[in-house]
C-alpha atoms as a PDB file:
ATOM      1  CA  UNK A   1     -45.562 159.132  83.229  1.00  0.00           C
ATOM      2  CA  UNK A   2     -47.033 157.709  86.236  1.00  0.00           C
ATOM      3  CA  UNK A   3     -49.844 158.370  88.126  1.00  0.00           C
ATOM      4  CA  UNK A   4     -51.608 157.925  91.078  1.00  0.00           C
ATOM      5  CA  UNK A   5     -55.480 156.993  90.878  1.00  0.00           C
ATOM      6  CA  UNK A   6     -57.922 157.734  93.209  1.00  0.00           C
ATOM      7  CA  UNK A   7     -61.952 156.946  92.858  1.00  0.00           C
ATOM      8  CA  UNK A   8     -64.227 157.844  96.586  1.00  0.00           C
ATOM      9  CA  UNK A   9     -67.361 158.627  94.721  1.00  0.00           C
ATOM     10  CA  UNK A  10     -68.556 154.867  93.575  1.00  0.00           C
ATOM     11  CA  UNK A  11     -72.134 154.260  92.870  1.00  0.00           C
ATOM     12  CA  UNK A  12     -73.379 150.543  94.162  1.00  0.00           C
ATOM     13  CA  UNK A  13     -76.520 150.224  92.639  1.00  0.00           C
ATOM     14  CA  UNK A  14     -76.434 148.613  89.510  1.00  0.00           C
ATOM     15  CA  UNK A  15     -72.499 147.757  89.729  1.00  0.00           C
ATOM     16  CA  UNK A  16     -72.623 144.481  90.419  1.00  0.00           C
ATOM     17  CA  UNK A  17     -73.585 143.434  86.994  1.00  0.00           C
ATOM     18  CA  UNK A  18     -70.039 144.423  85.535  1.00  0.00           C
ATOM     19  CA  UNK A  19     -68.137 143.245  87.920  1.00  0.00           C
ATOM     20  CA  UNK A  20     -67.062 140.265  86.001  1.00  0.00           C
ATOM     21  CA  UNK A  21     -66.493 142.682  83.325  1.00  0.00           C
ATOM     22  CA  UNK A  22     -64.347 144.978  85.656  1.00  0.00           C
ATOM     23  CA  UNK A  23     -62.474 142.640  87.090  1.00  0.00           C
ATOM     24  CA  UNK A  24     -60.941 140.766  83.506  1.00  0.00           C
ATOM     25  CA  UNK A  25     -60.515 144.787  81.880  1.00  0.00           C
ATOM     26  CA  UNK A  26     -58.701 145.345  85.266  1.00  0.00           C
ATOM     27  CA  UNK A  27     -56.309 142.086  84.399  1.00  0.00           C
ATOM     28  CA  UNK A  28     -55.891 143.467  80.440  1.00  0.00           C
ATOM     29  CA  UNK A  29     -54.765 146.752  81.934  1.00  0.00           C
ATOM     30  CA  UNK A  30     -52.039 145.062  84.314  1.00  0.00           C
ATOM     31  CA  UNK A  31     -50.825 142.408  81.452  1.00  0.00           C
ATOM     32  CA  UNK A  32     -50.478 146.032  79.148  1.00  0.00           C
ATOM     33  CA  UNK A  33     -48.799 147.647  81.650  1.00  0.00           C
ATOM     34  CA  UNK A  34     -51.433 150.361  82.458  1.00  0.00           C
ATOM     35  CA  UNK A  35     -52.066 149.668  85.984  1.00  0.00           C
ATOM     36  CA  UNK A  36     -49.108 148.483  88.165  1.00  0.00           C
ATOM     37  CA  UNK A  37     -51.077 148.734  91.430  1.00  0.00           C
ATOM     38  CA  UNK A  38     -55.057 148.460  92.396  1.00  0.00           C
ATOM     39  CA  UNK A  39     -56.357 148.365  95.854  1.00  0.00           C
ATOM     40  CA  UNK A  40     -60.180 148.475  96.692  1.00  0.00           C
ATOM     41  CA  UNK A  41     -60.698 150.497 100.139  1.00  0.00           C
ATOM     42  CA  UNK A  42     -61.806 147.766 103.200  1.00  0.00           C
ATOM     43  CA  UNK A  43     -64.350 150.241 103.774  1.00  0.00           C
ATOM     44  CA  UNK A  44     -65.934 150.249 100.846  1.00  0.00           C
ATOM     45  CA  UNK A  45     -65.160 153.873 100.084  1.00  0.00           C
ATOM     46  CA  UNK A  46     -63.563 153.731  96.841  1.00  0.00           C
ATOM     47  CA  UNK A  47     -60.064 152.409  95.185  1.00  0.00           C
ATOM     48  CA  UNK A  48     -56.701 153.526  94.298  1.00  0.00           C
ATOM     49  CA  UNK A  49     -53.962 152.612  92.226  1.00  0.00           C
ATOM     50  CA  UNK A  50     -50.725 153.673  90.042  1.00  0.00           C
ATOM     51  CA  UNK A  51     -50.968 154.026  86.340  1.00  0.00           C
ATOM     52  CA  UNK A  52     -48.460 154.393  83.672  1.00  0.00           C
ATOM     53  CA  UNK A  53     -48.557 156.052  80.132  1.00  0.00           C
ATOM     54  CA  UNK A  54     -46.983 158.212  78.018  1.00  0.00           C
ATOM     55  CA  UNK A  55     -49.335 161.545  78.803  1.00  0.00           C
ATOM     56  CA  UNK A  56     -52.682 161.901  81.237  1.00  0.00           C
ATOM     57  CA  UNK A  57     -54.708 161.798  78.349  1.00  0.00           C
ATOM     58  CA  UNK A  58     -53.993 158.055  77.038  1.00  0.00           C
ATOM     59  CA  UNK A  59     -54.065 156.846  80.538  1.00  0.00           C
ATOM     60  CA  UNK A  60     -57.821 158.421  80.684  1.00  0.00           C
ATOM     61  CA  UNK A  61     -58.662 156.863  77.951  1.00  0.00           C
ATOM     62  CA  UNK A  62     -57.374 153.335  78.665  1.00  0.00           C
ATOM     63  CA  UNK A  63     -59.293 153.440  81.901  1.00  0.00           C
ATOM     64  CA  UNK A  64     -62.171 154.670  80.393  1.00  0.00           C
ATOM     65  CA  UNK A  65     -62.178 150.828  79.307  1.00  0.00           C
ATOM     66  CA  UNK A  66     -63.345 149.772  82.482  1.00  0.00           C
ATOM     67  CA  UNK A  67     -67.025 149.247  82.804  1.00  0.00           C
ATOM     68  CA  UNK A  68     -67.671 151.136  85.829  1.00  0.00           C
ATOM     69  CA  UNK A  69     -66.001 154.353  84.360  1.00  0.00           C
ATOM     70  CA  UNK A  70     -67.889 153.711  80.834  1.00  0.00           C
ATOM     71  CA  UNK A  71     -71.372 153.522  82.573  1.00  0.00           C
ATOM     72  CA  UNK A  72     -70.826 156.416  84.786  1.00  0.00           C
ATOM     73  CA  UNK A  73     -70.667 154.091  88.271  1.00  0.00           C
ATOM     74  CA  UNK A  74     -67.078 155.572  89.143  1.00  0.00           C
ATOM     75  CA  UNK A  75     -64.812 158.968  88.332  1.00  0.00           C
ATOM     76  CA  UNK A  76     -61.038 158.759  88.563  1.00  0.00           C
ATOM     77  CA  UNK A  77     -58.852 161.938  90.231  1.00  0.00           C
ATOM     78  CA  UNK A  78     -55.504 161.509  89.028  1.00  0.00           C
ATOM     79  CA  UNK A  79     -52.169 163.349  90.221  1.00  0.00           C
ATOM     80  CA  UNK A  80     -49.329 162.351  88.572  1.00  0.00           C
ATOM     81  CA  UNK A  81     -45.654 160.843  90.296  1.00  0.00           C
ATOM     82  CA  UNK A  82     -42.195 160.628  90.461  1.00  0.00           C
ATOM     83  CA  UNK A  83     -40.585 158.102  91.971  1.00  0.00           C
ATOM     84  CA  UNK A  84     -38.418 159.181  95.728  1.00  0.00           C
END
């Protein structure tokens, strides 16, 4: 199944000390096939992506990996999608 992954509501403060983290979690997930697609917003105001897995609920839990959604810094909305 494939979905697509919204965040808006990021919290800064504090963030900055996973990014290192984030950023090699975000590389695992696109080498395993989790994430095909992740775009931070220009603006600041949150990221998107696609993810892939075989139900919503293993996708949540692979990006509950990430260290901004395990310390509460970001919330994922996710709708799932077919291709056109």
């Amino acid at each position: 199944m494939d979905f697509l992954i919204t965040s808006s509501a990021f919290k800064k403060a504090g963030a900055e000390a996973y990014r290192e983290e984030e950023d090699r979690v975000v590389d695992e997930l696109r080498a395993e096939g989790v994430l095909s697609a992740a775009y931070r917003r220009t603006d600041g105001a949150g990221v998107l992506g696609i993810a892939h897995g075989p139900d919503l609920a293993s996708v949540k839990a692979a990006l509950a990996r990430l260290p901004f959604v395990a310390h509460g810094f970001m919330e994922f909305e996710f709708v799932e999608v077919v291709p056109l």
